[in-house]
N, C-alpha and C. Protein backbone atom coordinates (compact mmCIF):
# COMPACT_ATOMS: atom_id res chain seq x y z
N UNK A 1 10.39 -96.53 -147.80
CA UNK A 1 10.63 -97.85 -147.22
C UNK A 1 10.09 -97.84 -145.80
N UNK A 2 9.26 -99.05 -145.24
CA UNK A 2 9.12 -99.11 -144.27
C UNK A 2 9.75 -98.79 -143.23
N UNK A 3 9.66 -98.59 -141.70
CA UNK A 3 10.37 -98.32 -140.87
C UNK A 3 10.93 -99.96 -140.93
N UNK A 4 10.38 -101.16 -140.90
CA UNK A 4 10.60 -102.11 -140.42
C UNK A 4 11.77 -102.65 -141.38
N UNK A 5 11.62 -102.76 -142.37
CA UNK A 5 12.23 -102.86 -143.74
C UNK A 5 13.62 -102.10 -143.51
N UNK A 6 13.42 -100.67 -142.72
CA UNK A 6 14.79 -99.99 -143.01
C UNK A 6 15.88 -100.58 -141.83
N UNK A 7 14.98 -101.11 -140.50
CA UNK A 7 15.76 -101.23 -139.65
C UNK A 7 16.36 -102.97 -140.22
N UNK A 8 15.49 -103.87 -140.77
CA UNK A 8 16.41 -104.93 -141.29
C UNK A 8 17.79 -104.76 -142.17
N UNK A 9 17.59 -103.86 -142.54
CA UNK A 9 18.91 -102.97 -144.06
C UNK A 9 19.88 -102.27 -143.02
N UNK A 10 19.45 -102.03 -142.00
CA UNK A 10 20.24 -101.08 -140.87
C UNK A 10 21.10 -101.99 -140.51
N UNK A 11 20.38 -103.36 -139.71
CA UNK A 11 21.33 -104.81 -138.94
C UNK A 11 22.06 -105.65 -140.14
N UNK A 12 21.63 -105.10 -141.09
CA UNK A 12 22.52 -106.16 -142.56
C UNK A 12 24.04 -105.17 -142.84
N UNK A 13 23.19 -104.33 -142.63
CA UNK A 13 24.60 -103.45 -143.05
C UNK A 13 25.68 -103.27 -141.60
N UNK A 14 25.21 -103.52 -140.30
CA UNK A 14 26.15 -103.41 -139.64
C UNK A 14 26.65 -104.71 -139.39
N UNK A 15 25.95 -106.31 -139.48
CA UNK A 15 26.51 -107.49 -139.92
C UNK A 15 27.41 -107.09 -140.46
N UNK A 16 27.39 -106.61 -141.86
CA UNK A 16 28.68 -106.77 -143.00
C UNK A 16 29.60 -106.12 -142.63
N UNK A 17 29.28 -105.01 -142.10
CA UNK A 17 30.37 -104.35 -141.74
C UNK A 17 31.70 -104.36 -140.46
N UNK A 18 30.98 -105.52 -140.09
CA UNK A 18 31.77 -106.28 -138.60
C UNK A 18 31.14 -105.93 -137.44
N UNK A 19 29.78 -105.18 -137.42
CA UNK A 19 29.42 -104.66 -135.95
C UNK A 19 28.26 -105.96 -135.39
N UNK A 20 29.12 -106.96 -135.75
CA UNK A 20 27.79 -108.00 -135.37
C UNK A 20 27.39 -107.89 -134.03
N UNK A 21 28.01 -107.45 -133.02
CA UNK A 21 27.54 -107.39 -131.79
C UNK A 21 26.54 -106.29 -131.50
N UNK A 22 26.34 -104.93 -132.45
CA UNK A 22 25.40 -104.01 -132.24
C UNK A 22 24.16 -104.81 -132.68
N UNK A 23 24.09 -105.55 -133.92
CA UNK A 23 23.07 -106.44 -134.71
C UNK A 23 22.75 -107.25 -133.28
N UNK A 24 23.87 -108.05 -132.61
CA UNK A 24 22.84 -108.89 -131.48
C UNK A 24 22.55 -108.24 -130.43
N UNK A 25 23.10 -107.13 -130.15
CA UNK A 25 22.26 -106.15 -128.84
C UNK A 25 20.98 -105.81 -129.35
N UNK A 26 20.59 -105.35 -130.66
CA UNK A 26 19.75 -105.12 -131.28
C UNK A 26 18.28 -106.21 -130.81
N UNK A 27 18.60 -107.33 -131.59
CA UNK A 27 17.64 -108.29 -131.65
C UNK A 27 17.41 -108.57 -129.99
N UNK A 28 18.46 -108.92 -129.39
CA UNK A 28 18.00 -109.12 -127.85
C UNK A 28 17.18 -108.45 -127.29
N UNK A 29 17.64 -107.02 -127.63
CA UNK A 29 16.61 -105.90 -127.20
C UNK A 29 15.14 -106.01 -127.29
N UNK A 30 14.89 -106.41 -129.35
CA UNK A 30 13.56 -106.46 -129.62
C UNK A 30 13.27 -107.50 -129.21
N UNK A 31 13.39 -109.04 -128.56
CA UNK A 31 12.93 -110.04 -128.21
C UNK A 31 12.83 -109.95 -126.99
N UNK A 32 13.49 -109.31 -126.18
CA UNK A 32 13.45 -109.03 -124.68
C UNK A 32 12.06 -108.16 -124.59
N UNK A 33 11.65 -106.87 -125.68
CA UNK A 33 10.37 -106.12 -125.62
C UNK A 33 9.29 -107.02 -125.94
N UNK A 34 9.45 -108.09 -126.98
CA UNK A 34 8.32 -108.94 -127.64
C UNK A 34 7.93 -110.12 -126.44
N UNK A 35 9.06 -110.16 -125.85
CA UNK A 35 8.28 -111.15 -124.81
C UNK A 35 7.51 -110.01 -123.59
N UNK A 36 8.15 -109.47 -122.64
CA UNK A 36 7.60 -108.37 -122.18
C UNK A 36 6.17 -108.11 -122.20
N UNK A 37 5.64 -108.05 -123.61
CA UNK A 37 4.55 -107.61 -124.31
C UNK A 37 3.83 -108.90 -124.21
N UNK A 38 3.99 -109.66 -124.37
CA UNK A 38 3.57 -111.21 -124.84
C UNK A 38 3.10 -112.07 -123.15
N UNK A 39 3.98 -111.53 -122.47
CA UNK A 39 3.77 -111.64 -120.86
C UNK A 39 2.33 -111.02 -119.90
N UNK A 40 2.41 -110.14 -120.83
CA UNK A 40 1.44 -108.86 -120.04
C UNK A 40 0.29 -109.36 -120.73
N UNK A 41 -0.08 -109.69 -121.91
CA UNK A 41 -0.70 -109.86 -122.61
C UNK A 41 -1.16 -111.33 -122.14
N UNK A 42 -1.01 -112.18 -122.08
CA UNK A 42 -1.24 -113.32 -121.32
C UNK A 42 -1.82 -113.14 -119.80
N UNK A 43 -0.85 -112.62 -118.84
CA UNK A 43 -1.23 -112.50 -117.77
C UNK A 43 -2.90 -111.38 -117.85
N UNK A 44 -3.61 -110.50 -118.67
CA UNK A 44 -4.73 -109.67 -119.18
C UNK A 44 -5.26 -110.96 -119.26
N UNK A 45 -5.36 -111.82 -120.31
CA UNK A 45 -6.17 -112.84 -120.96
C UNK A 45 -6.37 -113.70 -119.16
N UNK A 46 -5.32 -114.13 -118.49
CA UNK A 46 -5.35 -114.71 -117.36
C UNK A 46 -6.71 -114.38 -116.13
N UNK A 47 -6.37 -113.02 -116.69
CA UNK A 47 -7.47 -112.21 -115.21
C UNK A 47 -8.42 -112.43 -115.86
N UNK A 48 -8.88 -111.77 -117.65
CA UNK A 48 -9.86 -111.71 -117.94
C UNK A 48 -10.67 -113.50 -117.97
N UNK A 49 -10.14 -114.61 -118.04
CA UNK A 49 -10.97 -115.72 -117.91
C UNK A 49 -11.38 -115.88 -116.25
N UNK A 50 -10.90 -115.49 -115.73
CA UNK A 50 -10.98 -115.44 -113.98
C UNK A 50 -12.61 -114.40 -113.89
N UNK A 51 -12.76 -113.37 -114.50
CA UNK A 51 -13.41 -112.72 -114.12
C UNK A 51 -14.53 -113.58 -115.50
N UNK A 52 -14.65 -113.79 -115.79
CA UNK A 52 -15.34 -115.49 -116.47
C UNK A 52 -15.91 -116.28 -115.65
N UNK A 53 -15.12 -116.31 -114.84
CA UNK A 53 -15.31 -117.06 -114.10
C UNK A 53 -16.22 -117.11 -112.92
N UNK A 54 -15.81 -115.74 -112.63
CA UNK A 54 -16.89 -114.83 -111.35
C UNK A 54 -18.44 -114.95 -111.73
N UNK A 55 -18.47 -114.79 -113.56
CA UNK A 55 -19.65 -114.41 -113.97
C UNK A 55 -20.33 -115.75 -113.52
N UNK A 56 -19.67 -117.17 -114.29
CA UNK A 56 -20.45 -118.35 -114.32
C UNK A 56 -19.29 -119.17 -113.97
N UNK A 57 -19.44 -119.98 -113.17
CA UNK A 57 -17.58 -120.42 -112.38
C UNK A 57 -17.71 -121.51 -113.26
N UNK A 58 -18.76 -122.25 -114.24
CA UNK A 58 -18.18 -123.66 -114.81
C UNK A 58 -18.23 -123.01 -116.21
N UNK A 59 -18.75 -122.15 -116.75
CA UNK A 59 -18.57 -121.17 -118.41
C UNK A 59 -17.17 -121.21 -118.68
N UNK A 60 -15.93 -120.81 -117.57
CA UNK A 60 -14.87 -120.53 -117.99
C UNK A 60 -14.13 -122.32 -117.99
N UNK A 61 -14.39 -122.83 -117.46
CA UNK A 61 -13.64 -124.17 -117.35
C UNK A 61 -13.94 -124.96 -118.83
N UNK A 62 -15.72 -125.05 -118.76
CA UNK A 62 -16.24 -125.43 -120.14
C UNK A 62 -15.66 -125.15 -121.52
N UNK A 63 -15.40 -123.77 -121.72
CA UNK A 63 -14.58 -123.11 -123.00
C UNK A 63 -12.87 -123.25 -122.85
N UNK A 64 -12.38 -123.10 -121.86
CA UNK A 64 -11.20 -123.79 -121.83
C UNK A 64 -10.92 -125.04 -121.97
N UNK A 65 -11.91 -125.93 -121.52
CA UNK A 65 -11.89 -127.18 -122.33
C UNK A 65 -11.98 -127.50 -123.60
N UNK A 66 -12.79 -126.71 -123.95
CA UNK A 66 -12.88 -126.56 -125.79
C UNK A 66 -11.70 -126.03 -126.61
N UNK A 67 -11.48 -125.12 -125.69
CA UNK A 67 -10.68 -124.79 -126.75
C UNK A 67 -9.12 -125.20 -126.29
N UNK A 68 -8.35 -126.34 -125.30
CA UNK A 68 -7.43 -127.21 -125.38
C UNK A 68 -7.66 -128.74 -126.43
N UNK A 69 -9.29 -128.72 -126.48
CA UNK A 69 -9.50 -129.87 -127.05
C UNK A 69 -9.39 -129.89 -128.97
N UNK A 70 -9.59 -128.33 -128.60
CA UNK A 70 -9.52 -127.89 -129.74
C UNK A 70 -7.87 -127.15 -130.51
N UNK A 71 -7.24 -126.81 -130.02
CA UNK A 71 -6.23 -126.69 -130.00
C UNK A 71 -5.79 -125.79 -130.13
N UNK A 72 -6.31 -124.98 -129.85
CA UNK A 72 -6.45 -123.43 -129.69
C UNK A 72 -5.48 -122.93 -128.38
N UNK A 73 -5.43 -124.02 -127.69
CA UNK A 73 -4.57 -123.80 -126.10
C UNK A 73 -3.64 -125.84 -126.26
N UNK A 74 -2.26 -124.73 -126.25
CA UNK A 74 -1.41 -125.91 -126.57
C UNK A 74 -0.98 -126.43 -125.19
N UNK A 75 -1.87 -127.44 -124.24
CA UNK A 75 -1.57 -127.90 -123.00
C UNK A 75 -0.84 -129.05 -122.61
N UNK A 76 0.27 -129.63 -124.46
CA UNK A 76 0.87 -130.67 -124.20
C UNK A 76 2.30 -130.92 -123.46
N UNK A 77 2.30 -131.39 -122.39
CA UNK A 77 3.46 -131.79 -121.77
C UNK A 77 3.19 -130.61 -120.30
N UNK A 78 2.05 -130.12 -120.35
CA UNK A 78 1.68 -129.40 -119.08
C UNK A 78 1.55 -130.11 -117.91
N UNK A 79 1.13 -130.07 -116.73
CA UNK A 79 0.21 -130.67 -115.67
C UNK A 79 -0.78 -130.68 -116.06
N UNK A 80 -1.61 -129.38 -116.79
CA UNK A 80 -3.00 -129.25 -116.92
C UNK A 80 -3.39 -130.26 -118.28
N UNK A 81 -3.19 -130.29 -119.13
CA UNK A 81 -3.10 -131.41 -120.12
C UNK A 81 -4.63 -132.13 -120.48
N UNK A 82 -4.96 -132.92 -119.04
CA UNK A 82 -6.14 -133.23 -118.77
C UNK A 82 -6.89 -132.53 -119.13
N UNK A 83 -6.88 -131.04 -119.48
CA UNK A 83 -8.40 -130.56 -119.48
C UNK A 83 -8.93 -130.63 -120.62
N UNK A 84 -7.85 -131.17 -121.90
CA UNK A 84 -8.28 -130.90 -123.12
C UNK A 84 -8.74 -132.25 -122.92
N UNK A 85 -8.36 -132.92 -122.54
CA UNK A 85 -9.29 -134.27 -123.10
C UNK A 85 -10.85 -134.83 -122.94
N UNK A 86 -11.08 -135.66 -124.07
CA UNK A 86 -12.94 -136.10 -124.67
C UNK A 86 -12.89 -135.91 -122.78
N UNK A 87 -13.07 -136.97 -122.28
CA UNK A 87 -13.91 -136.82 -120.69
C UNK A 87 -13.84 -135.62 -119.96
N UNK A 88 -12.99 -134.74 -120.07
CA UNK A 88 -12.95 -133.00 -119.45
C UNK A 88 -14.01 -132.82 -119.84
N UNK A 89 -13.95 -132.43 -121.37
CA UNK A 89 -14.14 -131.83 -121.76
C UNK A 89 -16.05 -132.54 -122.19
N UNK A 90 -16.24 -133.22 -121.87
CA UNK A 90 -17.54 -133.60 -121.74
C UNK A 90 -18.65 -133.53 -120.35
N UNK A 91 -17.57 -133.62 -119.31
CA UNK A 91 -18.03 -133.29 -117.94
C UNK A 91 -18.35 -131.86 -117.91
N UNK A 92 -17.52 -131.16 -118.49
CA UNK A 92 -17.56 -129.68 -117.83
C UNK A 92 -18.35 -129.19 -118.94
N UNK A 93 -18.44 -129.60 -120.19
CA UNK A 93 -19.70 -128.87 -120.84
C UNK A 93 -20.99 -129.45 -120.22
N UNK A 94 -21.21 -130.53 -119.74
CA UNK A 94 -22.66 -130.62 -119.16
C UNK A 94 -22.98 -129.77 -117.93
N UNK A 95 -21.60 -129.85 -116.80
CA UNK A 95 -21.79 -129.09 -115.79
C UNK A 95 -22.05 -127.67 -116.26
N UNK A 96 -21.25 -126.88 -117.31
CA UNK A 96 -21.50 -125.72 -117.99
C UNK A 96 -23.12 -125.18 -118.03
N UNK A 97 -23.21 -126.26 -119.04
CA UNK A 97 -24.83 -126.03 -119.55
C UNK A 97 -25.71 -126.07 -118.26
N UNK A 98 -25.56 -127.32 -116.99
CA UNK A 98 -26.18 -127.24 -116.06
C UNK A 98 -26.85 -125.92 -115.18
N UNK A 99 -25.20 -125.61 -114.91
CA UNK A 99 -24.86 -124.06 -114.53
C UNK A 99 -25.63 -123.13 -115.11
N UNK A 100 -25.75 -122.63 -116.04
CA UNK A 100 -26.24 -121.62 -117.16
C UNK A 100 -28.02 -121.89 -116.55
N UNK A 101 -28.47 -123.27 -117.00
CA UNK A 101 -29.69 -123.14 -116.38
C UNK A 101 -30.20 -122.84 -115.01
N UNK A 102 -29.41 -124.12 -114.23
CA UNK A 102 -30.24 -123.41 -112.56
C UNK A 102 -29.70 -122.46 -112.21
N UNK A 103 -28.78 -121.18 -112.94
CA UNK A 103 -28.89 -119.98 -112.72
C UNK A 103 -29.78 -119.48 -112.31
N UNK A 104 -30.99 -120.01 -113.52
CA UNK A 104 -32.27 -118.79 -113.09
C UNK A 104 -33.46 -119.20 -112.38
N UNK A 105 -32.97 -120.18 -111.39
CA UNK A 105 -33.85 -121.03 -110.32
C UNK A 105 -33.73 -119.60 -109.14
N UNK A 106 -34.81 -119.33 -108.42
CA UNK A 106 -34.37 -118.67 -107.26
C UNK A 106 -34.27 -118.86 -105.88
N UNK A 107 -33.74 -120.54 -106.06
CA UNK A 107 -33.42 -121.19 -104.74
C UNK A 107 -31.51 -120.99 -104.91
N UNK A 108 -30.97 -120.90 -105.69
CA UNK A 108 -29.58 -120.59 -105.77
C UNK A 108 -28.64 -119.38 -104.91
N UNK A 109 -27.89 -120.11 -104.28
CA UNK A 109 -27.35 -118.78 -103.54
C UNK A 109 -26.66 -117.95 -104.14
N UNK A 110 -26.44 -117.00 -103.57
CA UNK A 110 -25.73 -115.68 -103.84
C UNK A 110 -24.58 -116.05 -104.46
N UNK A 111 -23.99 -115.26 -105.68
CA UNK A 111 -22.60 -116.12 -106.20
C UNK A 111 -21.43 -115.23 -104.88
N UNK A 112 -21.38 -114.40 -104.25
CA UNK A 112 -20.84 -113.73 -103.35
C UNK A 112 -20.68 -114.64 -101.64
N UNK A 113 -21.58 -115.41 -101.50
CA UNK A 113 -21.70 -116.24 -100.35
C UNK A 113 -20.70 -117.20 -100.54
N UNK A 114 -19.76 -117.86 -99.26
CA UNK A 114 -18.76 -118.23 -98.99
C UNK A 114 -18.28 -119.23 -100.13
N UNK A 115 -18.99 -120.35 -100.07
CA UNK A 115 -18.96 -121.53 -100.86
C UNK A 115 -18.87 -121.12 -102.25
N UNK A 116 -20.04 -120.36 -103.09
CA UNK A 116 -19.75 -120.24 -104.38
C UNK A 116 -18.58 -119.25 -104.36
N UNK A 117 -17.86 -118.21 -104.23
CA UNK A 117 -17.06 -117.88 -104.15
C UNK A 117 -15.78 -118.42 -104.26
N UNK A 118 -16.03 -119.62 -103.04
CA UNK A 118 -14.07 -120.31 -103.93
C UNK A 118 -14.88 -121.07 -104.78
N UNK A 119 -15.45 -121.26 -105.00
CA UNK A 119 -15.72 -122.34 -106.49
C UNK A 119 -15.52 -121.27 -107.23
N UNK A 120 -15.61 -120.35 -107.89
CA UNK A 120 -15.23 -119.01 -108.88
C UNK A 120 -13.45 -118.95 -108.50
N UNK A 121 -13.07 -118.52 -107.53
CA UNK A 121 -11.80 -118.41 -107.30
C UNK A 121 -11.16 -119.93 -107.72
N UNK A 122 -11.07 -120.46 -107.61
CA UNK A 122 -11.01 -122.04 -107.72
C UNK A 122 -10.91 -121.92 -109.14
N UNK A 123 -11.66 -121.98 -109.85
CA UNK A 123 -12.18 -122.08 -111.42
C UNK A 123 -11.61 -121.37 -112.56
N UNK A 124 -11.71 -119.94 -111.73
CA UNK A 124 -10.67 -119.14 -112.01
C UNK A 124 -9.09 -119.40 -112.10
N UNK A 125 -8.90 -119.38 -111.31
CA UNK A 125 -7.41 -119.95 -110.86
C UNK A 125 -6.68 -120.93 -112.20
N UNK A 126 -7.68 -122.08 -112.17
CA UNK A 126 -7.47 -123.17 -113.14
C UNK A 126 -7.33 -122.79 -114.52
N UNK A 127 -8.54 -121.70 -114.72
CA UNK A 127 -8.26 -121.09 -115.83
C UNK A 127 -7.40 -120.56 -116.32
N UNK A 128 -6.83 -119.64 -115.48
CA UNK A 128 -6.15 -118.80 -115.53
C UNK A 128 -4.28 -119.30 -115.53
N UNK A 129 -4.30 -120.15 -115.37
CA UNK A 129 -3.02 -121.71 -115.10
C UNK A 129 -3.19 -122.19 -116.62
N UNK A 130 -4.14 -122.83 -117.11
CA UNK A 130 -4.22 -123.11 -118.40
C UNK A 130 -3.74 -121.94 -119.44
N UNK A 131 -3.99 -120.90 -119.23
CA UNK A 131 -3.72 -120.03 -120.65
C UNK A 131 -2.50 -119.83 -120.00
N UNK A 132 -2.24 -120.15 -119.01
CA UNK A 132 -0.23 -119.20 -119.15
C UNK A 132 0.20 -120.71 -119.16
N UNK A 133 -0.22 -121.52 -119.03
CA UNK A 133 0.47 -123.33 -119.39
C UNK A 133 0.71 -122.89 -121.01
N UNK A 134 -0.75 -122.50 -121.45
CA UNK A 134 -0.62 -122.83 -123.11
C UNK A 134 0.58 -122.05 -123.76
N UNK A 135 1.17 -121.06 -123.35
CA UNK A 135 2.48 -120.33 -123.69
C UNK A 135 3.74 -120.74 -123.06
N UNK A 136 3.61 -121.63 -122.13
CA UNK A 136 5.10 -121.48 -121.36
C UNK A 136 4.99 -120.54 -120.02
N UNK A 137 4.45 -120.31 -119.82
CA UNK A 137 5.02 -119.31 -118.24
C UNK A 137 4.13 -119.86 -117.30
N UNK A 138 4.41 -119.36 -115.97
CA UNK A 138 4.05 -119.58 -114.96
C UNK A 138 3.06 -119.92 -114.31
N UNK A 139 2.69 -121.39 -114.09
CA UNK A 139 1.55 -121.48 -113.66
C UNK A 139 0.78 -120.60 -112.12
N UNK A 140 1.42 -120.62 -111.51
CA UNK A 140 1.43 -119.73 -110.35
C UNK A 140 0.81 -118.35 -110.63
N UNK A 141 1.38 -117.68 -111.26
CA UNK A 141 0.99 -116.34 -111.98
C UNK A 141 -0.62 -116.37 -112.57
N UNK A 142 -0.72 -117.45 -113.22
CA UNK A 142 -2.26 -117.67 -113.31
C UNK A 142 -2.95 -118.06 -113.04
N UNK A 143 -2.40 -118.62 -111.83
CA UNK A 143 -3.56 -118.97 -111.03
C UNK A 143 -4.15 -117.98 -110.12
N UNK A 144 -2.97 -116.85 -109.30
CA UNK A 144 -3.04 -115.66 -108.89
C UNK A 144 -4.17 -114.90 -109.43
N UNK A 145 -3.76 -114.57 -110.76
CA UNK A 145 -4.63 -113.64 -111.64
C UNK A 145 -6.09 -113.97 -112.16
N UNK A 146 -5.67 -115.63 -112.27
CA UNK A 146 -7.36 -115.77 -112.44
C UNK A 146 -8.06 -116.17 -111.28
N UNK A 147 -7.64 -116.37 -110.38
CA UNK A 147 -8.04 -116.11 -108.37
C UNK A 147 -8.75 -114.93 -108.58
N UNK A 148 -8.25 -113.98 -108.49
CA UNK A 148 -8.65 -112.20 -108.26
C UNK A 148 -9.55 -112.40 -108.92
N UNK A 149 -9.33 -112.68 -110.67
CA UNK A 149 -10.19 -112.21 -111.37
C UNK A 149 -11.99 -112.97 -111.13
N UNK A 150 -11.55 -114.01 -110.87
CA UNK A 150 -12.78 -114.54 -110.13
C UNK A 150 -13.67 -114.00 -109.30
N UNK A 151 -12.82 -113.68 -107.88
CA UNK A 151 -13.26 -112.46 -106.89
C UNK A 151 -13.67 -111.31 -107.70
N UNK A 152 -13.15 -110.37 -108.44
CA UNK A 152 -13.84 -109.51 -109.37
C UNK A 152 -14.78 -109.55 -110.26
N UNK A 153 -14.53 -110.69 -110.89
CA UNK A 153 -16.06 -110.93 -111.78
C UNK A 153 -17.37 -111.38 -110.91
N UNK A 154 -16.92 -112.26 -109.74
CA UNK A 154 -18.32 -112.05 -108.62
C UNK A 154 -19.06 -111.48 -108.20
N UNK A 155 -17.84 -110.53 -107.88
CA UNK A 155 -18.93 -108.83 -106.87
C UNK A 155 -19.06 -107.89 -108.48
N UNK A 156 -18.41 -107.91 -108.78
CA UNK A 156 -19.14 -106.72 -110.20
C UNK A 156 -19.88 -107.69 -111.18
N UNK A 157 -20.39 -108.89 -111.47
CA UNK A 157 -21.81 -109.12 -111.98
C UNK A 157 -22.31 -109.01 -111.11
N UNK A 158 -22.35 -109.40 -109.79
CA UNK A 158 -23.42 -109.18 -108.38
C UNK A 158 -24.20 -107.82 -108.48
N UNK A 159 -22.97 -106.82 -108.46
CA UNK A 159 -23.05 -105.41 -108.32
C UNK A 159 -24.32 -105.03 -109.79
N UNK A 160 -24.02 -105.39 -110.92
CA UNK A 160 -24.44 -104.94 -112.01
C UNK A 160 -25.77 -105.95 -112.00
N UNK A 161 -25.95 -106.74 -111.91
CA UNK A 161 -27.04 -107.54 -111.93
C UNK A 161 -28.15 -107.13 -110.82
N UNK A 162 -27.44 -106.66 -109.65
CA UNK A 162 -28.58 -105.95 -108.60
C UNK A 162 -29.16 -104.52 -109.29
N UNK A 163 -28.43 -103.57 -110.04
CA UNK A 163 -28.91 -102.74 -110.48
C UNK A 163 -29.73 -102.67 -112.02
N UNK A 164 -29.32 -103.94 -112.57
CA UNK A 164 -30.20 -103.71 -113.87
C UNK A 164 -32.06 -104.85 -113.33
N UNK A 165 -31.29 -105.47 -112.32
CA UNK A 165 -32.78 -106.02 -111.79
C UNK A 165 -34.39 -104.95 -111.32
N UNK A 166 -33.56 -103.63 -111.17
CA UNK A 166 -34.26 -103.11 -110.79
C UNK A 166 -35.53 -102.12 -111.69
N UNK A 167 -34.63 -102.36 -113.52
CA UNK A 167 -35.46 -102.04 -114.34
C UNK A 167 -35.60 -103.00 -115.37
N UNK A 168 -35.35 -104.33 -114.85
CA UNK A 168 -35.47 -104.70 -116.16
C UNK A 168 -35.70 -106.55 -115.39
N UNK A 169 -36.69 -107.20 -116.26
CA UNK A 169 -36.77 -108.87 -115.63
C UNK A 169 -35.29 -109.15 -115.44
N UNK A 170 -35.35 -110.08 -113.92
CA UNK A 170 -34.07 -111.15 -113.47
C UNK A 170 -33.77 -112.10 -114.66
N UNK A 171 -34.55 -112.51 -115.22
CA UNK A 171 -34.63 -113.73 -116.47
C UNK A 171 -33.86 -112.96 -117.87
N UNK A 172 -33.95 -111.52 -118.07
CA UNK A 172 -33.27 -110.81 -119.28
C UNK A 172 -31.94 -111.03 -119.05
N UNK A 173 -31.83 -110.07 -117.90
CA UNK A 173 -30.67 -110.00 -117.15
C UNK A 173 -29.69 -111.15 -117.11
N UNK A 174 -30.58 -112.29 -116.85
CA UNK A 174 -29.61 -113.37 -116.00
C UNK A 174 -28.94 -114.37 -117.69
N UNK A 175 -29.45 -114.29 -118.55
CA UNK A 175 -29.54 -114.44 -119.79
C UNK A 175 -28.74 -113.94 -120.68
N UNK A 176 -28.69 -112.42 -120.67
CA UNK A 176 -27.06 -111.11 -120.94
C UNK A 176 -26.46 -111.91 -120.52
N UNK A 177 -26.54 -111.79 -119.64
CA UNK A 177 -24.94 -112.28 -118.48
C UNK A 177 -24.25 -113.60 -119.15
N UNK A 178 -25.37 -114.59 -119.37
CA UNK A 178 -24.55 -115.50 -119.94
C UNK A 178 -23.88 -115.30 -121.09
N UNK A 179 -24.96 -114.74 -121.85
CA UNK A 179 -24.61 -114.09 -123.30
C UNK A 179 -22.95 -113.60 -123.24
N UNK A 180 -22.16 -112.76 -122.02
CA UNK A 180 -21.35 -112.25 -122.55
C UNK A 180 -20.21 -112.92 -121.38
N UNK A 181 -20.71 -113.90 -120.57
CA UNK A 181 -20.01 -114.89 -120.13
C UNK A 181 -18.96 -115.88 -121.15
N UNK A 182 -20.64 -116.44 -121.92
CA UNK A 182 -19.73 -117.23 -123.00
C UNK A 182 -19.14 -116.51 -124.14
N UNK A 183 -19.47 -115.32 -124.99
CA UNK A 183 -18.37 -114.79 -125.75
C UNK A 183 -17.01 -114.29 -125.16
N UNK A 184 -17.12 -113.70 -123.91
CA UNK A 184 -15.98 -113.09 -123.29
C UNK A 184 -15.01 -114.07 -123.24
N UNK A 185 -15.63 -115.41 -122.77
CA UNK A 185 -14.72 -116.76 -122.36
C UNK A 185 -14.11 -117.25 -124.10
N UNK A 186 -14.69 -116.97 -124.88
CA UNK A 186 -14.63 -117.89 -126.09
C UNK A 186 -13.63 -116.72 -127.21
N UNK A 187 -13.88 -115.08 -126.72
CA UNK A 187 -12.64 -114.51 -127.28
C UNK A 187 -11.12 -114.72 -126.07
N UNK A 188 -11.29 -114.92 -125.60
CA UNK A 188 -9.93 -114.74 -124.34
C UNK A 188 -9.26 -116.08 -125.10
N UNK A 189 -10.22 -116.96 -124.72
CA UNK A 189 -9.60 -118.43 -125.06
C UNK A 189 -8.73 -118.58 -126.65
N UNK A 190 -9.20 -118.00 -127.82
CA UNK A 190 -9.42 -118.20 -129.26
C UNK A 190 -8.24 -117.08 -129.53
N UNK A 191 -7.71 -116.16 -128.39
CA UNK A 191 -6.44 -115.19 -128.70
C UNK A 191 -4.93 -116.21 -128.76
């Protein structure tokens, strides 16, 4: 018999037997660990759209729009709410797509220079507010986490993009990047 199986036969049998209070220390316990887990796990998904964000600051807004519109991120009765909707979610995929292209213009500044920077932190942030909206917890917390993660996904594509420039075309490169901009954004979101 399963472990899982035995411990349900374990709380049935101490139900019957009058120990209902070991049965609800029990379950509190495991729901107190399942959220725990469920917390941490959110707040990961939080940073990781932040650092989404660093990569391409409108990629992460764009797919979070999709996928509230889609319903994949339950943002009803949130503040954030707005983002699932047709006009979000039509603005920020054009700005998206915009983004993605004059990427590879080389009049674009540095994503590390003042301005683009809080636009990533910024973006981040929002993001990162939406996926802990879509569960219940703290918007604050994700906005924190997808802040940082913003700041982190900036300087480490910066970092990694200066060194693969050096063997390989800016245009390959700048192209990857999106490549794993938008899957990274589109598994975080779709968990």
């Amino acid at each position: 018999m399963p472990a899982y199986n035995a411990n349900r036969v374990e709380r049935l049998d101490l139900f019957l037997n009058g120990h209902s209070s070991a049965v609800a220390q029990s379950l509190f316990s495991t729901e107190a660990r399942i959220e725990s887990i469920l917390l941490n796990y959110v707040f990961v998904l939080a940073l990781g759209i932040g650092i989404v964000a660093g990569l391409r600051s409108l990629t992460a807004p764009a797919v979070v729009a999709w996928g509230a519109h889609l319903g994949w991120l339950d943002l009803h009765g949130s503040p954030l709410a707005f983002i699932g909707s047709t006009t979000a979610v039509a603005i920020l995929s054009v700005l998206g797509i915009g983004e993605l292209i004059a990427d590879k213009l080389p009049m674009i500044p540095k994503r590390t220079a003042p301005a683009p920077l809080m636009a990533r932190v910024v973006t981040g942030g929002l993001c990162g507010a939406c996926l802990c909206a879509a569960i219940g917890k703290s918007l604050l917390a994700g906005t924190l986490l997808g802040g940082i993660g913003g700041i982190a996904g900036a300087f480490l594509g910066y970092v990694i993009r200066r060194r693969l420039d050096l063997h390989i075309k800016d245009l390959v490169v700048a192209v990857c990047e999106d490549l794993v901009a938008v899957g990274l954004a589109l598994f975080l979101v779709s968990r």
